[in-house]
PDB file of N, CA and C in Angstrom:
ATOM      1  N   UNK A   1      76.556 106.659 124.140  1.00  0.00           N
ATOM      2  CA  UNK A   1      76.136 106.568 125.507  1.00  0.00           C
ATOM      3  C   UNK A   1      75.590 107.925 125.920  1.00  0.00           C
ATOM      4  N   UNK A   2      74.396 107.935 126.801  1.00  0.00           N
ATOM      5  CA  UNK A   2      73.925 109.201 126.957  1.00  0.00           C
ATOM      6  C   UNK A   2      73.753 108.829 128.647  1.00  0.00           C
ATOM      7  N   UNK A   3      74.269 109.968 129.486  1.00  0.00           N
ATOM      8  CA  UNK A   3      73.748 109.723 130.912  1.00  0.00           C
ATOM      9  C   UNK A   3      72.809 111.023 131.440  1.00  0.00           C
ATOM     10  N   UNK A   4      72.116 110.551 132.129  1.00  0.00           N
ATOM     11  CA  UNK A   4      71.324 111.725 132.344  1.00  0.00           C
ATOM     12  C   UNK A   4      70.660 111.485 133.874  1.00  0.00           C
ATOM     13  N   UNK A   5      70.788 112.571 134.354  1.00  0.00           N
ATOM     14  CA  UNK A   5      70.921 112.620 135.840  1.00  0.00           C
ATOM     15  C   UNK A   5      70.291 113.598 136.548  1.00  0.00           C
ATOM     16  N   UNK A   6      69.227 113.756 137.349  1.00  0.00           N
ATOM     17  CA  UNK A   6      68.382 113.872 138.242  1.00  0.00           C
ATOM     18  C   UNK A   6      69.100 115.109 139.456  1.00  0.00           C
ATOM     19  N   UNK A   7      69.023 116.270 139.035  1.00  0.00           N
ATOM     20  CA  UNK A   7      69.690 117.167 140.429  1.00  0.00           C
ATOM     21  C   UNK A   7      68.440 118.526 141.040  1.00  0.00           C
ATOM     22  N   UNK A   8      68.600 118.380 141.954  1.00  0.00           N
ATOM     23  CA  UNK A   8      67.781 119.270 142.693  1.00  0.00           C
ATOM     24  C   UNK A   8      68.457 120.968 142.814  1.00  0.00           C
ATOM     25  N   UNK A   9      67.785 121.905 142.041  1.00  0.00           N
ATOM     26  CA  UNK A   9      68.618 123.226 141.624  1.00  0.00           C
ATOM     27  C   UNK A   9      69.113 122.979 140.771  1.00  0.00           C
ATOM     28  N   UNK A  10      69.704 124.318 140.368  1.00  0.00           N
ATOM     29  CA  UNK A  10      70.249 125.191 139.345  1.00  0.00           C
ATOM     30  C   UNK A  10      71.732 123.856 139.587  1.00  0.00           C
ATOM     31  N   UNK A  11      72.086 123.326 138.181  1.00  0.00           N
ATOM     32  CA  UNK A  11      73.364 122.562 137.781  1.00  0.00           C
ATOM     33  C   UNK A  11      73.902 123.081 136.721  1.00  0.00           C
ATOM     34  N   UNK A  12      74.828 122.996 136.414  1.00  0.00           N
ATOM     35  CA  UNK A  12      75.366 122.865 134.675  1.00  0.00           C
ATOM     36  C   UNK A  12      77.131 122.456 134.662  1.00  0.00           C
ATOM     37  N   UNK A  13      77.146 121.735 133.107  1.00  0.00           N
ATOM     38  CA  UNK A  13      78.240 121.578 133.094  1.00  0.00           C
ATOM     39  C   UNK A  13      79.331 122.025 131.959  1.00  0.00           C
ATOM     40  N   UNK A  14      80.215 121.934 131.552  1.00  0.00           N
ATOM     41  CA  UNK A  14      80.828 122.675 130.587  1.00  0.00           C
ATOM     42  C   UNK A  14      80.543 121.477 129.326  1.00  0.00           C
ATOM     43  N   UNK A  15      80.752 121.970 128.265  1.00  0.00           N
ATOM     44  CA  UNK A  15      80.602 121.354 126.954  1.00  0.00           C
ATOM     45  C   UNK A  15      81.622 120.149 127.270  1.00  0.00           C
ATOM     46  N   UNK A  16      81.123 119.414 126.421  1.00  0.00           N
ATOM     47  CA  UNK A  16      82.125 117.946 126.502  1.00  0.00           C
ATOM     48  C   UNK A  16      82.830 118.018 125.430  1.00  0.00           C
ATOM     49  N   UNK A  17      84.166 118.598 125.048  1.00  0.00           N
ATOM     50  CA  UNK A  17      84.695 118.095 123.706  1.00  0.00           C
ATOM     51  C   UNK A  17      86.027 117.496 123.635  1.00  0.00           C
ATOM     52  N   UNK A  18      86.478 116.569 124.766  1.00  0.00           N
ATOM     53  CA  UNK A  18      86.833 115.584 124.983  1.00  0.00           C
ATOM     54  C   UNK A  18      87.173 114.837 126.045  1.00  0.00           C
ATOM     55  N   UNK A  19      88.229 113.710 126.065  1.00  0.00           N
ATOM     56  CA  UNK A  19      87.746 112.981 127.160  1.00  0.00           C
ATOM     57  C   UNK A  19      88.444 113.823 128.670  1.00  0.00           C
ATOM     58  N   UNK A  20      89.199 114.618 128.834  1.00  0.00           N
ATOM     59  CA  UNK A  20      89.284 115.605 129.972  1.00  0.00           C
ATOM     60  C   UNK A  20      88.076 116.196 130.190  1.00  0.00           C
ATOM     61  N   UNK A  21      87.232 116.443 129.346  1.00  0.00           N
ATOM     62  CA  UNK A  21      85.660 117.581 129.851  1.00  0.00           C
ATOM     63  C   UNK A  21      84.855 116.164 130.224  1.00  0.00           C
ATOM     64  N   UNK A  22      85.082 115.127 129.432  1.00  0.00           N
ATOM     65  CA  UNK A  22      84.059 113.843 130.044  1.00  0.00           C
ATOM     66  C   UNK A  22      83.909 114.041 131.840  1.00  0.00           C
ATOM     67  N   UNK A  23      85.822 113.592 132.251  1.00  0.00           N
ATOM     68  CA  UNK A  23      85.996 113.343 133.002  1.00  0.00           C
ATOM     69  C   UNK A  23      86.069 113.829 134.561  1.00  0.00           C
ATOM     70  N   UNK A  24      85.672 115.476 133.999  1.00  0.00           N
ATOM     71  CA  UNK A  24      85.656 116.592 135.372  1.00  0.00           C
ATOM     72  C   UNK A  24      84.283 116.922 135.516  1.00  0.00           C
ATOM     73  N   UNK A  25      83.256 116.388 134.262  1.00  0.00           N
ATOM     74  CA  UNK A  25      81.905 116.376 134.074  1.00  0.00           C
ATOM     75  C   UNK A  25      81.226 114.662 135.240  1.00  0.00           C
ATOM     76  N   UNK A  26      81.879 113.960 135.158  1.00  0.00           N
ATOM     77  CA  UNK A  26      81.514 113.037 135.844  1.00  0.00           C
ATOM     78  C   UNK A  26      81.856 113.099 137.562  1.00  0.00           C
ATOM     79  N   UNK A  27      83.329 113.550 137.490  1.00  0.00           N
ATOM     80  CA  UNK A  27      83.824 114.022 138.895  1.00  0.00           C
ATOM     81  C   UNK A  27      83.304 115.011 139.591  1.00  0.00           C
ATOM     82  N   UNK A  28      82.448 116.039 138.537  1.00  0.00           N
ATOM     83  CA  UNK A  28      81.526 116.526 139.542  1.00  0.00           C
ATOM     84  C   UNK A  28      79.908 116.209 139.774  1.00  0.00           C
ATOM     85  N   UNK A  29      79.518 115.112 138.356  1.00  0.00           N
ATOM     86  CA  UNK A  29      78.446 114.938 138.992  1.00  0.00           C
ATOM     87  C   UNK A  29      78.548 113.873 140.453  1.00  0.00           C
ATOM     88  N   UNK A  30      79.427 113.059 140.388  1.00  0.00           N
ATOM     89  CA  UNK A  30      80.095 112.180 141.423  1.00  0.00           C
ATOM     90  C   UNK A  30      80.329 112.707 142.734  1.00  0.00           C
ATOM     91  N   UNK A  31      80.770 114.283 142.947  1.00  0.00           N
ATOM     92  CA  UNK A  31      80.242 114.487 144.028  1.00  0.00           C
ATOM     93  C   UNK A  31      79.822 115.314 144.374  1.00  0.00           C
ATOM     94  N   UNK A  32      78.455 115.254 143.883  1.00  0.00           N
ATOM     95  CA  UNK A  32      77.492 115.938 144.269  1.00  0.00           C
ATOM     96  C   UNK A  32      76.841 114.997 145.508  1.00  0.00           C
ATOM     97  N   UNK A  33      75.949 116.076 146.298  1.00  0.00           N
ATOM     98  CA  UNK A  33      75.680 115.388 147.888  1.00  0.00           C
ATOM     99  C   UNK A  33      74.280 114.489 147.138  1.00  0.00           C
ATOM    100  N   UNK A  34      74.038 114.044 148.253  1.00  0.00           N
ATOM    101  CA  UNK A  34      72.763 112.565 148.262  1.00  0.00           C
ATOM    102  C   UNK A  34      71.262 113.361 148.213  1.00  0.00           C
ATOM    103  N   UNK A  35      72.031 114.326 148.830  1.00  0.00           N
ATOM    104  CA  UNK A  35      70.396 115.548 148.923  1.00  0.00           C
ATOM    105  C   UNK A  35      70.049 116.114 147.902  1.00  0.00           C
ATOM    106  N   UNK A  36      70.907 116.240 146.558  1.00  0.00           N
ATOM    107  CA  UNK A  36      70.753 117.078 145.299  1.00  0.00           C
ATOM    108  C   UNK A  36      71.021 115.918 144.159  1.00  0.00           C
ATOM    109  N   UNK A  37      71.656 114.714 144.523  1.00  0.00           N
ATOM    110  CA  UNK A  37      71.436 113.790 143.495  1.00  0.00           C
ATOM    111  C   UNK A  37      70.437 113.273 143.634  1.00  0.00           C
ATOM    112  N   UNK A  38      69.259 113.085 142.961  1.00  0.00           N
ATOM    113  CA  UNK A  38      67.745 112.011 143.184  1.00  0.00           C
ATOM    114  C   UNK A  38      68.650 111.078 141.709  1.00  0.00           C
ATOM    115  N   UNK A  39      68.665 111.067 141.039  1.00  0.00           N
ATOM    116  CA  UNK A  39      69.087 109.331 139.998  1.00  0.00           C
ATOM    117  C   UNK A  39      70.062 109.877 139.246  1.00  0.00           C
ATOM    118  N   UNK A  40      71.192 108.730 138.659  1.00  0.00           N
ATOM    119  CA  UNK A  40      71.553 109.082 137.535  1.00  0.00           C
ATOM    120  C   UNK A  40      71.071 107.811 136.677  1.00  0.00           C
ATOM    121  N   UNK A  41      70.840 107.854 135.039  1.00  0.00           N
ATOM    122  CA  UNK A  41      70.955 106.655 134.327  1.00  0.00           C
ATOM    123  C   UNK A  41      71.667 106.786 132.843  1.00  0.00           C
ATOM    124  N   UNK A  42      72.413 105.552 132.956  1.00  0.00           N
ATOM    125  CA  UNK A  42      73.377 105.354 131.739  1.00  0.00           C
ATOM    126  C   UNK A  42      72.719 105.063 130.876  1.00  0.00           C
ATOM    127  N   UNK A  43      72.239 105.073 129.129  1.00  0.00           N
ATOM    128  CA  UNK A  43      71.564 104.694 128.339  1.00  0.00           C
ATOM    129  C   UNK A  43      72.413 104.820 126.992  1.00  0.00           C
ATOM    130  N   UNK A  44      73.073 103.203 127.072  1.00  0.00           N
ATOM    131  CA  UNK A  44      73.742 102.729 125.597  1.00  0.00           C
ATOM    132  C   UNK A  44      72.846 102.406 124.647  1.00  0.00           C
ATOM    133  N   UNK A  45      73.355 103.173 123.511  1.00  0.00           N
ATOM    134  CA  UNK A  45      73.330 102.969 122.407  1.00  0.00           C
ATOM    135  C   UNK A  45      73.958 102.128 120.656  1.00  0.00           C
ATOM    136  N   UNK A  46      73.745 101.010 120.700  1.00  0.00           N
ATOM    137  CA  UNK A  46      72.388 100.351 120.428  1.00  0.00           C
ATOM    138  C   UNK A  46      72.412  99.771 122.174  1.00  0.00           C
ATOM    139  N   UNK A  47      71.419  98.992 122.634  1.00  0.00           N
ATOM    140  CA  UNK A  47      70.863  98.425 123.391  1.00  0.00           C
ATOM    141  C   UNK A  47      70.975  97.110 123.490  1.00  0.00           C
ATOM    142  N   UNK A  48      70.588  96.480 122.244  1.00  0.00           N
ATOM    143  CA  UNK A  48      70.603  94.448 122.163  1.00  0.00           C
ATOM    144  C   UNK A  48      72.105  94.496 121.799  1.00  0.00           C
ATOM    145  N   UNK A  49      72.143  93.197 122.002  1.00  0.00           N
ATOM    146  CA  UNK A  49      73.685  92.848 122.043  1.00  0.00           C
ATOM    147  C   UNK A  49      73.624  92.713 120.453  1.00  0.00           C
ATOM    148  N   UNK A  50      72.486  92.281 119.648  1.00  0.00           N
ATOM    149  CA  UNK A  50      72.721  92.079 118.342  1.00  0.00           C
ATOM    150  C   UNK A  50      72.796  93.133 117.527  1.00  0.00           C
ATOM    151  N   UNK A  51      72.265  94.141 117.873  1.00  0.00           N
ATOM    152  CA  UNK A  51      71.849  95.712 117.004  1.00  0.00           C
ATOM    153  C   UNK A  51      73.447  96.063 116.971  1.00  0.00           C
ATOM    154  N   UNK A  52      73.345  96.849 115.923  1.00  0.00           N
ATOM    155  CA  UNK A  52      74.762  97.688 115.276  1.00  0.00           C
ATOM    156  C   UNK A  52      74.050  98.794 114.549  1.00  0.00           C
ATOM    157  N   UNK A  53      75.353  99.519 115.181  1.00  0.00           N
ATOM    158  CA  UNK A  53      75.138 101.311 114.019  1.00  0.00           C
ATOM    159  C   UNK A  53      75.756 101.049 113.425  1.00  0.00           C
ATOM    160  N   UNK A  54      75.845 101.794 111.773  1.00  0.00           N
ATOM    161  CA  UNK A  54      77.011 101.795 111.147  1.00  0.00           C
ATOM    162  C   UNK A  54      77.232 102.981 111.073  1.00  0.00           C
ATOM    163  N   UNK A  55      78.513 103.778 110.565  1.00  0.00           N
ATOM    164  CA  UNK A  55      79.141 104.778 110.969  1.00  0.00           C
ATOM    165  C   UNK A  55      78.190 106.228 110.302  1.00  0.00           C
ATOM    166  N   UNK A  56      77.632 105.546 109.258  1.00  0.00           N
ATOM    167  CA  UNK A  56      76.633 106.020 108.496  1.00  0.00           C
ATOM    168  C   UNK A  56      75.217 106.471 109.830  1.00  0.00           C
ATOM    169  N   UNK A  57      74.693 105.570 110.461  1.00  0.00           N
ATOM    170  CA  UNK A  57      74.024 105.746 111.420  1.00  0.00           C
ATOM    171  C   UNK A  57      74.154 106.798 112.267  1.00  0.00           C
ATOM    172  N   UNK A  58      75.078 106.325 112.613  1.00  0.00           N
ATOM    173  CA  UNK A  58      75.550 106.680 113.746  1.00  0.00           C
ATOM    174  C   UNK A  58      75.589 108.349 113.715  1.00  0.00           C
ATOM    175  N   UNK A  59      76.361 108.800 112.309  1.00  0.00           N
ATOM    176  CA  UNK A  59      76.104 109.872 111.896  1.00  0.00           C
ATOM    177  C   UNK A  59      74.911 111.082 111.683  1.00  0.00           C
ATOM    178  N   UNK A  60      74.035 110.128 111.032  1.00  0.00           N
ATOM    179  CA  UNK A  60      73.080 110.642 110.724  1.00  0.00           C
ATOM    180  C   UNK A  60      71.820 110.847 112.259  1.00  0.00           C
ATOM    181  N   UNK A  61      71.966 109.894 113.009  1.00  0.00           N
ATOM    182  CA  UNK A  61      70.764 109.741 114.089  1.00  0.00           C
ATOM    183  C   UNK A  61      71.814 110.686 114.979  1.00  0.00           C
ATOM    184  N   UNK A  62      72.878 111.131 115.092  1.00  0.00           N
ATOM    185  CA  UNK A  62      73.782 111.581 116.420  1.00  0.00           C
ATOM    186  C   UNK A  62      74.749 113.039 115.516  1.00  0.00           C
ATOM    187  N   UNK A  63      74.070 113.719 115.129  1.00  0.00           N
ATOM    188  CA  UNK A  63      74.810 114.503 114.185  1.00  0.00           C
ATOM    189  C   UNK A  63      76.196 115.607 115.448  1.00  0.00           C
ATOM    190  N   UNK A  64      75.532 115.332 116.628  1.00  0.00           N
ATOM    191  CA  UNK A  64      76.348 116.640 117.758  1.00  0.00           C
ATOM    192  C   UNK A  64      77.114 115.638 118.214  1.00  0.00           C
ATOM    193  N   UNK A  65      77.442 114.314 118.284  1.00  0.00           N
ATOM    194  CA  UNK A  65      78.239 113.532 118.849  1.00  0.00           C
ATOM    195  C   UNK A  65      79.437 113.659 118.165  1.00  0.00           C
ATOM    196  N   UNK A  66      80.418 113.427 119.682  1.00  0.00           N
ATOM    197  CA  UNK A  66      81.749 114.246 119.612  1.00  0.00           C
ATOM    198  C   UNK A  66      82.689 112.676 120.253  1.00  0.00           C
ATOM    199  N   UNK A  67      83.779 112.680 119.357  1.00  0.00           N
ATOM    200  CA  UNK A  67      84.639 111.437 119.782  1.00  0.00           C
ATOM    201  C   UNK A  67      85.683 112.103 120.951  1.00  0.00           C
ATOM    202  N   UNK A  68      85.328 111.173 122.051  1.00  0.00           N
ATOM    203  CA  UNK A  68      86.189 111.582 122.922  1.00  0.00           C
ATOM    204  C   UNK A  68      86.898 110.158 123.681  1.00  0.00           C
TER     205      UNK A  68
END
C-alpha cells in the first residue's frame, strides 16, 4: 500500500519502520488543517481482485518495503 498526500509547505515525516511510526505518521497527516491538506490517495498493491504478488515479487519490485 502506498499513500500519498497533497500538503501545502514544507512537511515531513519520520521513517516508517514499524507499525508505531505507521501510526503517528497517519495521526499527523490526519490532522493536518483543510488549508494545507489539498488530497490524500491510498494506492493498493496488486489492484484486481485477481492479481497476486508472490513473495518473490513482491521482493524484487518493493526492495525498501518494510513489514510493519
Amino acid at each position: 500500500m502506498t499513500i500519498l498526500a497533497g500538503i501545502v509547505g514544507k512537511f515531513s515525516l519520520p521513517k516508517i519502520n514499524d507499525s508505531q511510526d505507521l501510526k503517528q505518521a497517519l495521526q499527523q497527516i490526519g490532522s493536518m488543517g483543510g488549508d494545507r491538506l489539498l488530497a490524500v490517495e491510498v494506492i493498493w498493491t496488486p489492484q484486481s481482485e485477481g492479481d497476486v504478488l508472490s513473495q518473490d515479487d513482491i521482493l524484487a519490485n518493493y526492495p525498501d518495503l518494510k513489514l510493519v
